[in-house]
Every structure is written in C-alpha cells, then in structure tokens.
N, C-alpha and C. Protein backbone atom coordinates (compact mmCIF):
# COMPACT_ATOMS: atom_id res chain seq x y z
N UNK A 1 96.18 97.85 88.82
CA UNK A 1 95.50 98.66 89.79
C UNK A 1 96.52 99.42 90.63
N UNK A 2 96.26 100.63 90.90
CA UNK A 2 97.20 101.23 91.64
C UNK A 2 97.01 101.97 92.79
N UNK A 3 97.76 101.48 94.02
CA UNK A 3 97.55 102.60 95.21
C UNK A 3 96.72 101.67 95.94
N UNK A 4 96.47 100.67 97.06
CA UNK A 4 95.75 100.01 97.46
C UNK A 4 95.98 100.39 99.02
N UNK A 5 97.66 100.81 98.75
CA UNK A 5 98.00 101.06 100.40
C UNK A 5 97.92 102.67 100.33
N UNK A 6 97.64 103.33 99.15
CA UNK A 6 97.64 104.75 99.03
C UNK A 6 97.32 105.75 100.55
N UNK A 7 97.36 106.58 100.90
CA UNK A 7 97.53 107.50 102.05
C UNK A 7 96.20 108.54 101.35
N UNK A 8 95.18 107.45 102.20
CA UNK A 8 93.75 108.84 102.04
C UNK A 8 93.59 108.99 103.91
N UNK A 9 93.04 109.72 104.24
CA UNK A 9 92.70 110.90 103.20
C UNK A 9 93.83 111.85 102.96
N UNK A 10 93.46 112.82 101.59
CA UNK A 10 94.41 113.72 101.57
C UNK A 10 94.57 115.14 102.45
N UNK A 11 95.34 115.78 102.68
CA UNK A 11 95.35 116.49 103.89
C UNK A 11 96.02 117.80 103.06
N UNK A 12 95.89 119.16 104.05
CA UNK A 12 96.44 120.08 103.62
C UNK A 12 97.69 120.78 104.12
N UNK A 13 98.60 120.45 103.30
CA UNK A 13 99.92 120.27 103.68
C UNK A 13 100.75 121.97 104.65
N UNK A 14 101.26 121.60 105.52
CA UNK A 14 101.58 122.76 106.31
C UNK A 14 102.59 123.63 105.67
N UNK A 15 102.44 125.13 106.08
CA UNK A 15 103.34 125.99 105.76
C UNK A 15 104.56 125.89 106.75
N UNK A 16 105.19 127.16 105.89
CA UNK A 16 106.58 126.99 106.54
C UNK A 16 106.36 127.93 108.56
N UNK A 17 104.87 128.53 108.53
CA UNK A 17 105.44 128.78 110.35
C UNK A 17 104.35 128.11 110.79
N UNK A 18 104.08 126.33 110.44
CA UNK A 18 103.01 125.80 110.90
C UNK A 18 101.80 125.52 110.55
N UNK A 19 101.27 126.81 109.91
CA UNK A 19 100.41 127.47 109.68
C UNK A 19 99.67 126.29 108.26
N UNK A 20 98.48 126.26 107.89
CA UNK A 20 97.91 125.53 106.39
C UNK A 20 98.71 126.17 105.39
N UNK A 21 98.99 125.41 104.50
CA UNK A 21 99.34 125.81 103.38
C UNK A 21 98.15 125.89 102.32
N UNK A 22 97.68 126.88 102.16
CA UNK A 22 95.96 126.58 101.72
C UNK A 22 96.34 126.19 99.98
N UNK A 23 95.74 125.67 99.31
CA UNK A 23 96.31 124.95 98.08
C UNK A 23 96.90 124.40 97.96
N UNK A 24 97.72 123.97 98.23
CA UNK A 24 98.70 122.32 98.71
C UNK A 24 97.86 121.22 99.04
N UNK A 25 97.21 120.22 98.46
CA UNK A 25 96.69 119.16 99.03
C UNK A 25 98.09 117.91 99.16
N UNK A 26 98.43 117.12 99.55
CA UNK A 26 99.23 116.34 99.76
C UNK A 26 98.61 114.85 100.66
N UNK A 27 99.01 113.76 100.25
CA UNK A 27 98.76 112.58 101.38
C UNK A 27 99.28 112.34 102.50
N UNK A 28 98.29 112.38 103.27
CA UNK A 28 98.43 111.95 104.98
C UNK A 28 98.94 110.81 104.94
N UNK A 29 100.52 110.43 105.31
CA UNK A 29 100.53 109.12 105.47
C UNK A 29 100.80 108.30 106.65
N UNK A 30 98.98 108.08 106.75
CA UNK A 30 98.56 107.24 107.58
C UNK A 30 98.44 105.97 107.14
N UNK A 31 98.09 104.47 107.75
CA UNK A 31 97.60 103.23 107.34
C UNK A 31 96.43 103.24 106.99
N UNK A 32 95.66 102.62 106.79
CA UNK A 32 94.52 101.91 106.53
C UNK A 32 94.46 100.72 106.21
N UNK A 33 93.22 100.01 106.59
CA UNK A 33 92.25 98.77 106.18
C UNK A 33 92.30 98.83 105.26
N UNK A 34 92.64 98.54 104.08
CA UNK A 34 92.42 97.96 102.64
C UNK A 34 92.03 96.53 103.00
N UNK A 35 91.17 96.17 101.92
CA UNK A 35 91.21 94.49 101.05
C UNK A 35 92.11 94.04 100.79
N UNK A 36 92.75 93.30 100.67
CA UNK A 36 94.30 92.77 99.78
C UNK A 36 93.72 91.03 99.35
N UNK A 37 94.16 90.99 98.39
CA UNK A 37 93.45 89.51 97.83
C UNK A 37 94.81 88.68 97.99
N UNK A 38 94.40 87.45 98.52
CA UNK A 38 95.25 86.43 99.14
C UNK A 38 95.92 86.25 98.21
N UNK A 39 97.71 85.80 97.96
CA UNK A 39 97.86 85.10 96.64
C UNK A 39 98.20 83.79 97.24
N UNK A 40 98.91 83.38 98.59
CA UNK A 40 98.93 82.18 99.19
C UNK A 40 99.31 81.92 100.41
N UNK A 41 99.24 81.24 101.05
CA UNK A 41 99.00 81.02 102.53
C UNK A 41 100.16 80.03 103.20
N UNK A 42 100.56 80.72 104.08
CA UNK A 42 102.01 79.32 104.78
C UNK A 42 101.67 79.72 105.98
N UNK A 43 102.43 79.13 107.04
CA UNK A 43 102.40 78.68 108.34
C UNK A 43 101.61 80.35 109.12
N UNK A 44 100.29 80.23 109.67
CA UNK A 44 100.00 81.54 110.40
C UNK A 44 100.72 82.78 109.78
N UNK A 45 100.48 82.67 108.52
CA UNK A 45 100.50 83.76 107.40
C UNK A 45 99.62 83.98 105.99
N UNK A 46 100.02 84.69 105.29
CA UNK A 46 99.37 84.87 104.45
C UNK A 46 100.10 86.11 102.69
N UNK A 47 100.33 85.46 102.04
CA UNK A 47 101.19 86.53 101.34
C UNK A 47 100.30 87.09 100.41
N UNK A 48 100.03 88.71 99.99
CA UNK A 48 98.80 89.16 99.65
C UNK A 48 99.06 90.25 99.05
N UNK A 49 98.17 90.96 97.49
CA UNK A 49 99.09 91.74 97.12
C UNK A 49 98.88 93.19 97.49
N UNK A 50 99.90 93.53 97.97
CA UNK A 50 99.85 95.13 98.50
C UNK A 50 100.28 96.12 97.96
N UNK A 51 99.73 97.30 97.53
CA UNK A 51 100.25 97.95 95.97
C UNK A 51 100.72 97.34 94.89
N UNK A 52 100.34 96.22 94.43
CA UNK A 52 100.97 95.42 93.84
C UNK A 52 102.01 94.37 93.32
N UNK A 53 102.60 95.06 94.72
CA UNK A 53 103.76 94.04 95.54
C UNK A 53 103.04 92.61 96.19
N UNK A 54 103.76 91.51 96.52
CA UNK A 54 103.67 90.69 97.49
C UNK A 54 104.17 90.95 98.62
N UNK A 55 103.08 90.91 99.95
CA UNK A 55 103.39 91.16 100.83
C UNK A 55 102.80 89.97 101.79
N UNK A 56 103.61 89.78 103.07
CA UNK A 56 103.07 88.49 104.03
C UNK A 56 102.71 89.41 105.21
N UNK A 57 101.43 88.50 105.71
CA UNK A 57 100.89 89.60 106.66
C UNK A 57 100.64 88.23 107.34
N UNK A 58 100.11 88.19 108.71
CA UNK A 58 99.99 87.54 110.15
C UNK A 58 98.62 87.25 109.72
N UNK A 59 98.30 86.27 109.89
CA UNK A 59 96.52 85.39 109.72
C UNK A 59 96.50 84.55 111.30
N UNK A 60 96.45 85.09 112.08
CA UNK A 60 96.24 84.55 112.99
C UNK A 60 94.54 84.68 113.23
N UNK A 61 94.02 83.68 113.89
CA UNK A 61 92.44 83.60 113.77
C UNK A 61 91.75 83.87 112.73
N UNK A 62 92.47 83.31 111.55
CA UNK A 62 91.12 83.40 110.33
C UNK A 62 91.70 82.21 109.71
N UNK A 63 90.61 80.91 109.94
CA UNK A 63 90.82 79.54 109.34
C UNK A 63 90.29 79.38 108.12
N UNK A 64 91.06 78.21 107.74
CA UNK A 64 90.72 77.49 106.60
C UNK A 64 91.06 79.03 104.95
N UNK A 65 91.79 79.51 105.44
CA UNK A 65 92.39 80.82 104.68
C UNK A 65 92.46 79.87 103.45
N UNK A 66 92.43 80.62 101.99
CA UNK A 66 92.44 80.29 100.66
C UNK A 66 93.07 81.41 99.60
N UNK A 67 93.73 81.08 98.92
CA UNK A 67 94.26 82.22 97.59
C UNK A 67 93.32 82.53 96.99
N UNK A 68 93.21 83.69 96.59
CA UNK A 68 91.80 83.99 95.99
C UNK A 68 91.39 85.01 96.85
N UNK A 69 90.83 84.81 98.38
CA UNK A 69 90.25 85.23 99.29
C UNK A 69 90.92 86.81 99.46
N UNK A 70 89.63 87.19 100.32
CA UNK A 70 90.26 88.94 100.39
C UNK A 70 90.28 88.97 101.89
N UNK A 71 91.31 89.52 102.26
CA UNK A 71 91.56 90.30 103.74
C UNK A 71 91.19 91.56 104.39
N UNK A 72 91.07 91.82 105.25
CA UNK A 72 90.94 93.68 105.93
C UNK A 72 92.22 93.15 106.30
N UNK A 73 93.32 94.12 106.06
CA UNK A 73 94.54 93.91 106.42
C UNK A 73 95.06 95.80 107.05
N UNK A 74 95.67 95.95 108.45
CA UNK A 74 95.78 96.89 108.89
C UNK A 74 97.22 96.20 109.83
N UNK A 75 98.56 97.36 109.55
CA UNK A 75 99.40 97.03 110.11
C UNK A 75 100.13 95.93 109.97
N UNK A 76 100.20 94.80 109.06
CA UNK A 76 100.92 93.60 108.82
C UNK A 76 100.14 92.41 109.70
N UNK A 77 98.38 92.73 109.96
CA UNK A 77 97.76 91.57 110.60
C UNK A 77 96.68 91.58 109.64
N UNK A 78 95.58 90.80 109.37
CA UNK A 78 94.68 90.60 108.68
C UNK A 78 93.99 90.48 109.93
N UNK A 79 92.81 91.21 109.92
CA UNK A 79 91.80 91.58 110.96
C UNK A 79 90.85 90.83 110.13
N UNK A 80 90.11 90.42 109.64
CA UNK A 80 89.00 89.78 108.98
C UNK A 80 88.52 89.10 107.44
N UNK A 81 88.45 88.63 106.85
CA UNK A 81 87.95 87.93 105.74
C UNK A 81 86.66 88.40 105.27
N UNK A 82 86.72 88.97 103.76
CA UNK A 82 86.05 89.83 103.21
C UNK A 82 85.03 89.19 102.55
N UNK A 83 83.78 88.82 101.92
CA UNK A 83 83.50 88.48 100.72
C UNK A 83 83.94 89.23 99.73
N UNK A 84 84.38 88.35 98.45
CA UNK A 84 84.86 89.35 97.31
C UNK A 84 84.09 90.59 97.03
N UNK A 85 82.39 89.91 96.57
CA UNK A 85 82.32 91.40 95.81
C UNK A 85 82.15 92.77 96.52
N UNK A 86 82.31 92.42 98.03
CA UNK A 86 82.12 93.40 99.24
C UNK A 86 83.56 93.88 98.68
N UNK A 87 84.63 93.13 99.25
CA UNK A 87 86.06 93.39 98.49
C UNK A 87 86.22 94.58 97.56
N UNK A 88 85.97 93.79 96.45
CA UNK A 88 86.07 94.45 94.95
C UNK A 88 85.45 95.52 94.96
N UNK A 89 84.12 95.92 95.49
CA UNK A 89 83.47 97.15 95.47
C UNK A 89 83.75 97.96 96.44
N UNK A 90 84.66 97.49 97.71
CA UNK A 90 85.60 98.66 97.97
C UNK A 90 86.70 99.09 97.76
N UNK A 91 87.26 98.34 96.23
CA UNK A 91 88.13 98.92 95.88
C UNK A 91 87.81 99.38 94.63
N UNK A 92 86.90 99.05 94.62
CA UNK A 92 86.68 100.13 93.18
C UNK A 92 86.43 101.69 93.55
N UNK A 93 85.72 101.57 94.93
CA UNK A 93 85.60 103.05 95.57
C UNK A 93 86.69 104.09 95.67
N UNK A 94 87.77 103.27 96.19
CA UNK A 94 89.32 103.95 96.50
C UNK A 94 90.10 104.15 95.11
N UNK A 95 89.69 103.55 94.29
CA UNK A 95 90.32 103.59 92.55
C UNK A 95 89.40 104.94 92.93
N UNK A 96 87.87 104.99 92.33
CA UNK A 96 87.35 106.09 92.13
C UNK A 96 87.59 107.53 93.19
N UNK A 97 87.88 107.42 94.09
CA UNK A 97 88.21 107.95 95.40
C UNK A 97 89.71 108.57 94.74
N UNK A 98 90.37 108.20 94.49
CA UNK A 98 91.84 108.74 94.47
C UNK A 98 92.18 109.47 93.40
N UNK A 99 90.64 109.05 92.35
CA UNK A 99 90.99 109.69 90.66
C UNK A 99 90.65 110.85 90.79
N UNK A 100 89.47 111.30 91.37
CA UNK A 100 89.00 112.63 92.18
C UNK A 100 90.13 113.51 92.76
N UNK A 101 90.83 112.51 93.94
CA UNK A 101 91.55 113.88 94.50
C UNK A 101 92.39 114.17 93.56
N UNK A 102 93.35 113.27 92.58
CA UNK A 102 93.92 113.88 91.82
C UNK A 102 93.52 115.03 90.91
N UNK A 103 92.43 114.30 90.65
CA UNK A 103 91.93 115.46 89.65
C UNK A 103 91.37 116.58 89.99
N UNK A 104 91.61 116.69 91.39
CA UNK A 104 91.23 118.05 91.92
C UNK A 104 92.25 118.95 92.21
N UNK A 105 93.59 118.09 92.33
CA UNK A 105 94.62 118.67 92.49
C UNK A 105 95.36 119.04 91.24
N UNK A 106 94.90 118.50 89.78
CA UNK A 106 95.58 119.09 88.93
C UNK A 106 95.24 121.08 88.42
C-alpha cells in the first residue's frame, strides 16, 4: 500500500511572481489523521506502520492498546482508536483518492 502519510490535498503550485501556476497540481505538504495499524506496543507508545515504514508514536490515554489495532495518528500522538473496518475503509478511500489525482495529473 502506498502513501498513508501522502500530502492531500493536492494544491496548485505557485508561479514564479507568486501568482497560481494554473496546471501544476503538486502536494500540499501538510499532516494529516491517517489510520496506521498497530504493529506493537511498549512503554506509553506504540510502533505503527507509516508509509510503510515503522514508526513509534505517543499512546498516551488509549488503554489496553493491541497489535493489530488501528490509530488516528496526527503529529507523532495517536488521538483515538479506530475500529478496523472504519480503518480499512478509510484507507481504501485515500488509495482511491490519490489514484484520481494522479490520474488527473497525468
């Protein structure tokens, strides 16, 4: 799967006096809330995969945490605990979501 931390939305990239560059789409890179599915859990953490990397993010106030489990993860904290198929079906959105802009940009 690819792009989980991807930079939506896409934005229209500036010219050279400021100005839109009209046809240029390019990614805003901003954060976002993604899902990230737990792969395992240590002391008031949580290591989880992020673009497909392992990444450890801060689980502070979300107990009884499990591998498997999905996160809202924003900024290197996990803000909430997902049900999967809530999870999974918002990332199937952002898969479908990102195949679009590309393909609008080809």
């Amino acid at each position: 799967m690819r792009g989980r931390g991807r930079s939506l939305p896409w934005t229209v990239n500036e010219a050279a006096d400021g100005g839109p560059a009209f046809g240029r789409l390019e990614r805003d890179p901003m954060c976002q809330a993604i899902p990230r599915k737990v792969l395992r859990v240590g002391d008031r953490r949580a290591e989880v995969l992020y673009d497909d990397e392992p990444t450890w993010v801060a689980v502070n106030g979300i107990p009884d945490l499990k591998a498997g489990e999905y996160l809202v993860v924003y900024a290197g904290q996990a803000l909430e605990r997902l049900p999967t198929d809530e999870a999974e079906e918002m990332l199937r959105f952002y898969d479908e979501l990102d195949q679009m802009f590309a393909e609008a940009v080809e």
